[in-house]
C-alpha atoms as a PDB file:
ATOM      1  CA  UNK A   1     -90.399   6.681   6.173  1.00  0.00           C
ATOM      2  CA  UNK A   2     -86.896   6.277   4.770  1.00  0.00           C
ATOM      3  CA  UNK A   3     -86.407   7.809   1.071  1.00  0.00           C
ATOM      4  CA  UNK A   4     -85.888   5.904  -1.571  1.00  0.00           C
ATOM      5  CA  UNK A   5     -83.347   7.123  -4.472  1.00  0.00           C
ATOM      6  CA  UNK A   6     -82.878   5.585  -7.265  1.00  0.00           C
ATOM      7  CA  UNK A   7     -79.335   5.448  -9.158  1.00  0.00           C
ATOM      8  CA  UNK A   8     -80.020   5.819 -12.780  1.00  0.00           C
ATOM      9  CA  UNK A   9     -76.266   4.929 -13.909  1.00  0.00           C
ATOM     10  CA  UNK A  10     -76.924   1.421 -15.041  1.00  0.00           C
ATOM     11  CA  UNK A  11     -79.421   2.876 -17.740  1.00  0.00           C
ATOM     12  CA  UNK A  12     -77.000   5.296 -18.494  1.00  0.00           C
ATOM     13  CA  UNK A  13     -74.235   2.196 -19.115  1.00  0.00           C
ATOM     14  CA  UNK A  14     -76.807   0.319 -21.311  1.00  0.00           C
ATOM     15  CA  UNK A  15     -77.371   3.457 -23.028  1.00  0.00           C
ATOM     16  CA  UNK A  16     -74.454   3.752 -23.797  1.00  0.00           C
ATOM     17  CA  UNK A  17     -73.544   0.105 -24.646  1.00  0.00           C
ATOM     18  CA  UNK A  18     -75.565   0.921 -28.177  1.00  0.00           C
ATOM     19  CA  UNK A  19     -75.463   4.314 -28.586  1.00  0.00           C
ATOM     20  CA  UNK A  20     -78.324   6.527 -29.495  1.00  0.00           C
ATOM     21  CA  UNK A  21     -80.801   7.479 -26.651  1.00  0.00           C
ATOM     22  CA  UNK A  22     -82.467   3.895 -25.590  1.00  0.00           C
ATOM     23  CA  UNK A  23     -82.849   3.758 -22.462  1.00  0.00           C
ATOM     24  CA  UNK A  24     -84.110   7.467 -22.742  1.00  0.00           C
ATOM     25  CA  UNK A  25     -82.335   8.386 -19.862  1.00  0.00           C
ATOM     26  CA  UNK A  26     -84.557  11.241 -18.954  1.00  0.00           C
ATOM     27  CA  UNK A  27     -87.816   9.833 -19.592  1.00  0.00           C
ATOM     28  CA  UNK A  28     -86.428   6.524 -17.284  1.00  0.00           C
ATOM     29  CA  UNK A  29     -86.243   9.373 -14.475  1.00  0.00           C
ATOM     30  CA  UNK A  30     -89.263  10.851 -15.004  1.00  0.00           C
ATOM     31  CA  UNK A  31     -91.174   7.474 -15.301  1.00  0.00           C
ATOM     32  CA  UNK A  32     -89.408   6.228 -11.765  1.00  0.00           C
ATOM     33  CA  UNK A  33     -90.248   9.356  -9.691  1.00  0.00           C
ATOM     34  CA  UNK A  34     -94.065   8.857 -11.342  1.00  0.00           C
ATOM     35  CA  UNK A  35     -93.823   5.316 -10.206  1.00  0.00           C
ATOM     36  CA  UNK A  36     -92.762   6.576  -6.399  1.00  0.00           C
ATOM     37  CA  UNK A  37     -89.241   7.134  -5.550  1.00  0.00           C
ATOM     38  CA  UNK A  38     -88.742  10.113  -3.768  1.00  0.00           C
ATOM     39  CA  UNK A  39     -85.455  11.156  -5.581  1.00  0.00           C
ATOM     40  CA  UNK A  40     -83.046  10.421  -8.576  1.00  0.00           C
ATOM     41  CA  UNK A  41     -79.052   9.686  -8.506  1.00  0.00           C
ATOM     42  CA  UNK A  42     -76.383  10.036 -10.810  1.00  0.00           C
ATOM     43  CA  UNK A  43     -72.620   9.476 -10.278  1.00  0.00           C
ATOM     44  CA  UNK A  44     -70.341  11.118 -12.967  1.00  0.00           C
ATOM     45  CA  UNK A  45     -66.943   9.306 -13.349  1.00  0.00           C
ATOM     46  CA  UNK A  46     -64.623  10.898 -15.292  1.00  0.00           C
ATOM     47  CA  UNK A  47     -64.223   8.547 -18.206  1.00  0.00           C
ATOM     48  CA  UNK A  48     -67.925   8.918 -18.790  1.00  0.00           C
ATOM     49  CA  UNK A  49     -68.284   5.008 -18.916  1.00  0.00           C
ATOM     50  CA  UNK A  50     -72.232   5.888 -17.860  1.00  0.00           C
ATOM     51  CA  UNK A  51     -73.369   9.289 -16.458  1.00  0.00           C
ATOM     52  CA  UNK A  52     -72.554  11.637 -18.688  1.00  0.00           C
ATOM     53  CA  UNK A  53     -71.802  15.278 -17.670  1.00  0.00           C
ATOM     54  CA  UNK A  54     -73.716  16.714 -20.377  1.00  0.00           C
ATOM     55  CA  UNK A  55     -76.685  14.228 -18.937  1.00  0.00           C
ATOM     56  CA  UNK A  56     -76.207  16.291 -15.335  1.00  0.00           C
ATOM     57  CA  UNK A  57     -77.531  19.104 -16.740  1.00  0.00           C
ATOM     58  CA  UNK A  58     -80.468  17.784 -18.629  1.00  0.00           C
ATOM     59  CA  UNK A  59     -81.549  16.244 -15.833  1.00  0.00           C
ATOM     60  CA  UNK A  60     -80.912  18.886 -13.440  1.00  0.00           C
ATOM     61  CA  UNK A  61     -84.200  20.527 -16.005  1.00  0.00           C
ATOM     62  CA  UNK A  62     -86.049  17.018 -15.557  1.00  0.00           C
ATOM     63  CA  UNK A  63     -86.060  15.592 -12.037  1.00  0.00           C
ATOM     64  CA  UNK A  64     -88.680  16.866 -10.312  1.00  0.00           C
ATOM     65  CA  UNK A  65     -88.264  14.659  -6.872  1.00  0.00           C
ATOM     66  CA  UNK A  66     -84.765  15.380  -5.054  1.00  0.00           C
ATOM     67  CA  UNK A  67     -81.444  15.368  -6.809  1.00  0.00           C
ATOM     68  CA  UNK A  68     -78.513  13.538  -5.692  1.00  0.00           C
ATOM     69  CA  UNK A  69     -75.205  13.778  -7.752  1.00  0.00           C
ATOM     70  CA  UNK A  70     -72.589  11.965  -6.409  1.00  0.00           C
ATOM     71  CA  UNK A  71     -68.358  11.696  -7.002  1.00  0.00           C
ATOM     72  CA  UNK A  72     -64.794  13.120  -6.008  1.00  0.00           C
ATOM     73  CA  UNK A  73     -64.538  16.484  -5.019  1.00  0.00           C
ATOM     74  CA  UNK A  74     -60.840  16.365  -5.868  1.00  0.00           C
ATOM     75  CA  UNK A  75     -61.962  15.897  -9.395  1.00  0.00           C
ATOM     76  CA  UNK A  76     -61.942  19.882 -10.841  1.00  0.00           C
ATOM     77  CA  UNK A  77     -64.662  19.225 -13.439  1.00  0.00           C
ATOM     78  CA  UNK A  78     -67.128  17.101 -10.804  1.00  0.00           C
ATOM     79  CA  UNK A  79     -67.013  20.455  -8.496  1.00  0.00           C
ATOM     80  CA  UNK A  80     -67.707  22.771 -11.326  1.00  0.00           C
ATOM     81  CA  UNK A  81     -70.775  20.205 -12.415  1.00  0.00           C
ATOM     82  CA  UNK A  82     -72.240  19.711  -8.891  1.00  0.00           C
ATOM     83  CA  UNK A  83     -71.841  24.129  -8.550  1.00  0.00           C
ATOM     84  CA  UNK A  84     -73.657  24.420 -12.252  1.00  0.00           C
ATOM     85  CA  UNK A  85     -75.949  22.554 -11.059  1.00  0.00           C
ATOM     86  CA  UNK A  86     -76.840  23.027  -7.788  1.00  0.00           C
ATOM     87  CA  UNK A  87     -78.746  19.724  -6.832  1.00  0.00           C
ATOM     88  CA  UNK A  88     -80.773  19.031  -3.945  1.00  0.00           C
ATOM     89  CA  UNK A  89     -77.612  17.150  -2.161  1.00  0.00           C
ATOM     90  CA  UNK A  90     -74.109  16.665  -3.424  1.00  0.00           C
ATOM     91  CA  UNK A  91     -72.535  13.324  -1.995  1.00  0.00           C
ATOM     92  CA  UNK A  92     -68.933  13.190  -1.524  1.00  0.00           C
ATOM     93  CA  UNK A  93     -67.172   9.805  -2.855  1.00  0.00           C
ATOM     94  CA  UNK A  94     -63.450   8.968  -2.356  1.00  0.00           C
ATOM     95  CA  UNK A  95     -62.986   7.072  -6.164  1.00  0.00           C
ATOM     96  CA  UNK A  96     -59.850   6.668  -7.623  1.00  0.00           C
ATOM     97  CA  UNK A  97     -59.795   7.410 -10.912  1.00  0.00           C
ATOM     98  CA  UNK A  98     -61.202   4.883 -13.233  1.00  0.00           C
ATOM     99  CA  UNK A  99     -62.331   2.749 -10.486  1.00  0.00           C
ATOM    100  CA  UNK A 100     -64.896   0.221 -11.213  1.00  0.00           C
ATOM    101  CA  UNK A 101     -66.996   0.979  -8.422  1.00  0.00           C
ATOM    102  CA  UNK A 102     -67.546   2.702  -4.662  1.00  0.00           C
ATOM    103  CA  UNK A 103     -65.835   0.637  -2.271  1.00  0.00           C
ATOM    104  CA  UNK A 104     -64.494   2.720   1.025  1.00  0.00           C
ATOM    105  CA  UNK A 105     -65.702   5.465   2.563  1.00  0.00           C
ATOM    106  CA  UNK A 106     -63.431   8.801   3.504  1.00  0.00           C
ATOM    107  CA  UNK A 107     -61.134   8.714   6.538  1.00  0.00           C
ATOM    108  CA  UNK A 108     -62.879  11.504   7.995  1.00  0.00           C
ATOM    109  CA  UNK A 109     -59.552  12.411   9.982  1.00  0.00           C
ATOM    110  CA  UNK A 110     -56.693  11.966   7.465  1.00  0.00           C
ATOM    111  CA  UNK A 111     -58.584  14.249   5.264  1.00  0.00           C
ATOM    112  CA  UNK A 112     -60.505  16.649   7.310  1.00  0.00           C
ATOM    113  CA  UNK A 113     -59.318  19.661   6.181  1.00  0.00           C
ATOM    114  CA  UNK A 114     -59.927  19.018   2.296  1.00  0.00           C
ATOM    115  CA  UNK A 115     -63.566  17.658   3.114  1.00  0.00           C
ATOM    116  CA  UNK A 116     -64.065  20.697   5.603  1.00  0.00           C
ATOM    117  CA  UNK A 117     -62.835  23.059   2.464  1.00  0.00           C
ATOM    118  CA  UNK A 118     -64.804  21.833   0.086  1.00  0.00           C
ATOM    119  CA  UNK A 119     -68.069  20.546   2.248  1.00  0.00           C
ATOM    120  CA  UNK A 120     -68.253  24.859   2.781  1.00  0.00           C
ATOM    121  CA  UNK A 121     -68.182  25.531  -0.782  1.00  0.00           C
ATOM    122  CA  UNK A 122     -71.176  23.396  -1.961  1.00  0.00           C
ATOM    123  CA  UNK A 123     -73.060  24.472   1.591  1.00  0.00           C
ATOM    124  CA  UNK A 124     -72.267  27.864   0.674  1.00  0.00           C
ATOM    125  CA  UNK A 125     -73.943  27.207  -2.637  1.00  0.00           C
ATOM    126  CA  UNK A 126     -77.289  26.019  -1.022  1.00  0.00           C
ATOM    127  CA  UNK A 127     -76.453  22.495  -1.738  1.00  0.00           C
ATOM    128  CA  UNK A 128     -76.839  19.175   1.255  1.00  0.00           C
ATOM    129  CA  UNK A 129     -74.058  17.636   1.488  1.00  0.00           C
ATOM    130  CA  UNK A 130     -73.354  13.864   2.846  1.00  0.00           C
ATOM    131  CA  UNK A 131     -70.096  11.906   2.692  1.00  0.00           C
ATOM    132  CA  UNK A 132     -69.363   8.479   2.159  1.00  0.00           C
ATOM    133  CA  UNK A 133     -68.496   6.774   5.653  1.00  0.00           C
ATOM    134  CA  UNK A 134     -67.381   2.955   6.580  1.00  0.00           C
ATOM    135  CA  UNK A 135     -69.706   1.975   9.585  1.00  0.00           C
ATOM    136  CA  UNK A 136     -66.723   2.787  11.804  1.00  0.00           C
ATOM    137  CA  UNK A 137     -67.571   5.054  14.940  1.00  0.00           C
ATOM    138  CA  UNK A 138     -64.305   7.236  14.966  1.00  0.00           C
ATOM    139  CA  UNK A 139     -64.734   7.747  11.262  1.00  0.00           C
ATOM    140  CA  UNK A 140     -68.991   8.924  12.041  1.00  0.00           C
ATOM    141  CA  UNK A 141     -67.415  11.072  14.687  1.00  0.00           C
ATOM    142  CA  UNK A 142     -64.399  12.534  13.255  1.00  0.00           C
ATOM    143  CA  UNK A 143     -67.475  13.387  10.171  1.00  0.00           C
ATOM    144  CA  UNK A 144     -68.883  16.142  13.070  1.00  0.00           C
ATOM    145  CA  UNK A 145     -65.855  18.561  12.339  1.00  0.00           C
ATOM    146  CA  UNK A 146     -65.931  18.220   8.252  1.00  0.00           C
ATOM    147  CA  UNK A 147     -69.075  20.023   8.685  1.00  0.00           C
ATOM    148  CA  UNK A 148     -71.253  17.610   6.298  1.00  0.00           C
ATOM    149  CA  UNK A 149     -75.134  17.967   6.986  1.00  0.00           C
ATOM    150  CA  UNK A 150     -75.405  13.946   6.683  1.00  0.00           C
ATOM    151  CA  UNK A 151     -72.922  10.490   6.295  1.00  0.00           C
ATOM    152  CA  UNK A 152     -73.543   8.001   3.773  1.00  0.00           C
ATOM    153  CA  UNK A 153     -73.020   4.848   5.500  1.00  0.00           C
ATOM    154  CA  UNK A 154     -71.252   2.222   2.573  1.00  0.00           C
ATOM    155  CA  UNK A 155     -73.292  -1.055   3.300  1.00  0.00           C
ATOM    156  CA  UNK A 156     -70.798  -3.454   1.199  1.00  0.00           C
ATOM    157  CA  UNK A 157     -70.453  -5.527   4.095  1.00  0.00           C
ATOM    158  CA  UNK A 158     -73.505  -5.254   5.363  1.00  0.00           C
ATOM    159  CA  UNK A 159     -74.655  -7.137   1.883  1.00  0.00           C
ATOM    160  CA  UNK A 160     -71.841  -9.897   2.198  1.00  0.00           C
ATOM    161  CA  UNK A 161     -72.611 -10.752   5.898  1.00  0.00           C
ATOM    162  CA  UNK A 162     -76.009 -10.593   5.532  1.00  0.00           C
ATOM    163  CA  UNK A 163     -77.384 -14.022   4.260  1.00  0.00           C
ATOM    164  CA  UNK A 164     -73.739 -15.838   6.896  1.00  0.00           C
ATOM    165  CA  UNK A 165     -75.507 -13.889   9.652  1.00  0.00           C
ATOM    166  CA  UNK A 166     -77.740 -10.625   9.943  1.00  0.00           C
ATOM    167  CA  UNK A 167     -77.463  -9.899  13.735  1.00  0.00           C
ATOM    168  CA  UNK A 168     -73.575  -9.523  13.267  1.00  0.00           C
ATOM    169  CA  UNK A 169     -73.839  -7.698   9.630  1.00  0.00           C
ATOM    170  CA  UNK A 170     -75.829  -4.698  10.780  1.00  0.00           C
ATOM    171  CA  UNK A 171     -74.202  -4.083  14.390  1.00  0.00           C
ATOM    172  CA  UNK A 172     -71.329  -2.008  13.372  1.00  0.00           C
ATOM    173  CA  UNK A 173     -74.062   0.123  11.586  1.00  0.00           C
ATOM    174  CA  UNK A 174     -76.063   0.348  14.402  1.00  0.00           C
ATOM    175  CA  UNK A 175     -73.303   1.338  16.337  1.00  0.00           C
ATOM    176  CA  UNK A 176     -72.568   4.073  13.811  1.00  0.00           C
ATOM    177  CA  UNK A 177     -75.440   4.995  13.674  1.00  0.00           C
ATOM    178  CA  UNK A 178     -75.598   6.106  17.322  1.00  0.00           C
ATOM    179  CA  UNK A 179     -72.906   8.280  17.120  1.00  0.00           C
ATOM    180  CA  UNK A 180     -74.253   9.941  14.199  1.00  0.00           C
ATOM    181  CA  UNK A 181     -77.548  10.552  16.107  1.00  0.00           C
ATOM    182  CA  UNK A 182     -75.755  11.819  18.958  1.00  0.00           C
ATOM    183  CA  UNK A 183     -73.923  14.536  16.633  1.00  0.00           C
ATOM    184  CA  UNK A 184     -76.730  15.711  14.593  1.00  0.00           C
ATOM    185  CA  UNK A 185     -75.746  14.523  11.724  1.00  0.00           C
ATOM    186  CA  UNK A 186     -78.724  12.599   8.900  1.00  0.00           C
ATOM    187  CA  UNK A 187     -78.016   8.940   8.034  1.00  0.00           C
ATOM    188  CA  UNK A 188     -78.093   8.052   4.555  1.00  0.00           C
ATOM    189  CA  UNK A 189     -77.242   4.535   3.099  1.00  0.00           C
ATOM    190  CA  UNK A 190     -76.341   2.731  -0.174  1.00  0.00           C
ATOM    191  CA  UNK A 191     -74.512   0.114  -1.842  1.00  0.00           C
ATOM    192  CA  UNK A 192     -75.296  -3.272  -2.149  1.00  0.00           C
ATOM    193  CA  UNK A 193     -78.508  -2.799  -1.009  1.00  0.00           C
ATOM    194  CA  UNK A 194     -81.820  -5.445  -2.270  1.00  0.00           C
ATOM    195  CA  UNK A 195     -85.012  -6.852  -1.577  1.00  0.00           C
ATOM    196  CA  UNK A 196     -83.907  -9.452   0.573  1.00  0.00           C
ATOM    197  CA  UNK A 197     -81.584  -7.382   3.066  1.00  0.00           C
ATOM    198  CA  UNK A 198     -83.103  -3.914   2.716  1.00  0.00           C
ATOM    199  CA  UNK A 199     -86.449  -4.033   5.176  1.00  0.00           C
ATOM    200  CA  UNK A 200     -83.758  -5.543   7.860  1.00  0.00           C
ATOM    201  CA  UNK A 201     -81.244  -2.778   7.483  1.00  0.00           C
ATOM    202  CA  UNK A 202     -84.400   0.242   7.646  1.00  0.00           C
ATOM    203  CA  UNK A 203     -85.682  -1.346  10.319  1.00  0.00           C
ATOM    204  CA  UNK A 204     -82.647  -1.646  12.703  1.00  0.00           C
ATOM    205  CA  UNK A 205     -80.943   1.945  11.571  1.00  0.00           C
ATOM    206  CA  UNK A 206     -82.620   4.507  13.524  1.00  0.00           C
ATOM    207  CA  UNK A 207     -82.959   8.302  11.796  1.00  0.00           C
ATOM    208  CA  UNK A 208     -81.725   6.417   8.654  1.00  0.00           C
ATOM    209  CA  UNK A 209     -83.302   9.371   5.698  1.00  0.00           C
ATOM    210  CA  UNK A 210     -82.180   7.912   2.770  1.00  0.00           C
ATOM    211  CA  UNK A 211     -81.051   5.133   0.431  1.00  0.00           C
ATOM    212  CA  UNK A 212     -79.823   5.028  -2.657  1.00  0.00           C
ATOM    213  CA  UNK A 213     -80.093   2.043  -4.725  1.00  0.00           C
ATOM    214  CA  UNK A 214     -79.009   1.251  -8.612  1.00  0.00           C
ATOM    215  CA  UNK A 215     -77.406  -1.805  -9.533  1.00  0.00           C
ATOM    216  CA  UNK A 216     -79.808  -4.031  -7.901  1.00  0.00           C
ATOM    217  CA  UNK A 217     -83.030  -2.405  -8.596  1.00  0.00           C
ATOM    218  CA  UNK A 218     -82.077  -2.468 -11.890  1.00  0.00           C
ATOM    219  CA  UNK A 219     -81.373  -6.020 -12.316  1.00  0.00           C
ATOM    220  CA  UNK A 220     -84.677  -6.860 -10.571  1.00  0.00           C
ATOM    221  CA  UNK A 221     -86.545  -4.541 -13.377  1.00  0.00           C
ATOM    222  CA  UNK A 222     -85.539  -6.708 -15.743  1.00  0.00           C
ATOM    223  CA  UNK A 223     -87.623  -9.958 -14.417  1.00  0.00           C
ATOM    224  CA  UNK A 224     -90.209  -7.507 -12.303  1.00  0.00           C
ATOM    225  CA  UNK A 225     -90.795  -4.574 -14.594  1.00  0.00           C
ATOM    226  CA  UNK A 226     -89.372  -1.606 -13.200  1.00  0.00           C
ATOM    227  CA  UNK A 227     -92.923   0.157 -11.692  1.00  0.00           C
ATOM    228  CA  UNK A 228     -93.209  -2.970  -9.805  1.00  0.00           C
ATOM    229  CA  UNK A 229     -89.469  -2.871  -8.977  1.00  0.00           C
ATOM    230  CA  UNK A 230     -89.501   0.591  -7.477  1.00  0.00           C
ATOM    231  CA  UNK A 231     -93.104  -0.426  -5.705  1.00  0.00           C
ATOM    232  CA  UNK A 232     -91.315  -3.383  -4.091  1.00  0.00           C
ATOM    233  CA  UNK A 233     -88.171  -1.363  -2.929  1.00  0.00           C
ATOM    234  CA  UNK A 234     -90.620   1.263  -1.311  1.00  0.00           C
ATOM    235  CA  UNK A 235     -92.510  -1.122   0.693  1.00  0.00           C
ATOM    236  CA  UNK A 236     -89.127  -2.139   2.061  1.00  0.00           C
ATOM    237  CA  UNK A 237     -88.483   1.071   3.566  1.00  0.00           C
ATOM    238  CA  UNK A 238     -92.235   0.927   5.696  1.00  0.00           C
ATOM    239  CA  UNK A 239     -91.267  -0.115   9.235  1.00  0.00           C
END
């Protein structure tokens, strides 16, 4: 069955909305792996407008499950975190600085050489690595070389096509999807993501390991609870 991770940055963004420590950031992690998610996220930015750094490493003593920290590797200070650290997988993001959120995966040719350089240094380190890919085949492909152990396909458009029509909305992915199956490399997924379009993606992605999944999971805690929440995202994943 395809993991379920759970981004934790919205609590972190509420938490810090107030100040103080409510959400408790690290009991919220510990109380979502108890309720059945197979791993936590985080993703750093550098103005600190959620994820702390200094919350990295308290977590890093907390999560129990599989650790995903996520961001730039052209960012000095996110490399020196994700090495401190050492999580379970490091996922490489191509964010401007002070963007609001994810929204295009790396041109796996244009900058082969700086994800090849620094994919080596956090696999050198012990650490998974995945990259953030556009459901483009050339892009999946050109991901072989990089030396990344998975992609992360970005499902934006997935999302928006999904409800206009499905069968169109998930073929480039599937498509993508074959190529990355034909080079060995894991599928991971994220962004975007929900109850309503989630099962559909799982179920037509074959080999796909992994999603991760904030912003939306956290919005439906708020009217579900968020044990039921994570429940409900979980039985989305069983095909």
């Amino acid at each position: 069955m395809t993991r379920l991770s759970v981004n934790i940055n919205k609590l972190a963004t509420l938490r810090n909305a107030r100040g103080g420590n409510n959400p408790d950031l690290l009991k919220a992690a510990r109380d979502i792996e108890r309720f059945g998610a197979d791993g936590i996220t985080v993703h750093p930015r550098p103005d600190e407008r959620h994820i702390r750094y200094a919350d990295v490493y308290d977590l890093k003593k907390t999560v129990q499950t599989e650790f995903n920290i996520e961001g730039n590797p052209t960012e000095e200070k996110f490399v020196e975190l994700v090495l401190n650290n050492k999580p379970t997988q490091v996922t490489l993001v191509p964010d401007a600085s002070g963007q609001l959120t994810s929204n295009h995966g790396w041109d796996t040719i244009k900058h082969a050489v700086l994800l090849k350089d620094i994919i080596s240094v956090f696999k050198n380190a012990g650490i998974r690595v995945s990259i953030f890919v556009d459901p483009v085949e050339e892009m999946v492909s050109a991901a072989k070389a990089t030396g990344t152990d998975r992609i992360e396909l970005y499902t934006e458009s997935y999302a928006k096509g999904y409800h206009i029509n499905k069968e169109t909305a998930i073929a480039p992915y599937v498509k993508a999807a074959a190529v990355a199956n034909e080079n060995g490399l894991g599928i991971n997924a994220g962004h975007d993501l929900d109850l309503d379009n989630l099962h559909y993606f799982a179920s037509h992605i074959p080999g796909l390991q992994e999603v991760s999944i904030g912003h939306a999971l956290i919005c439906d805690a708020i009217y579900l609870g968020l044990e039921n929440t994570v429940q409900l995202y979980k039985r989305k994943l069983i095909l």
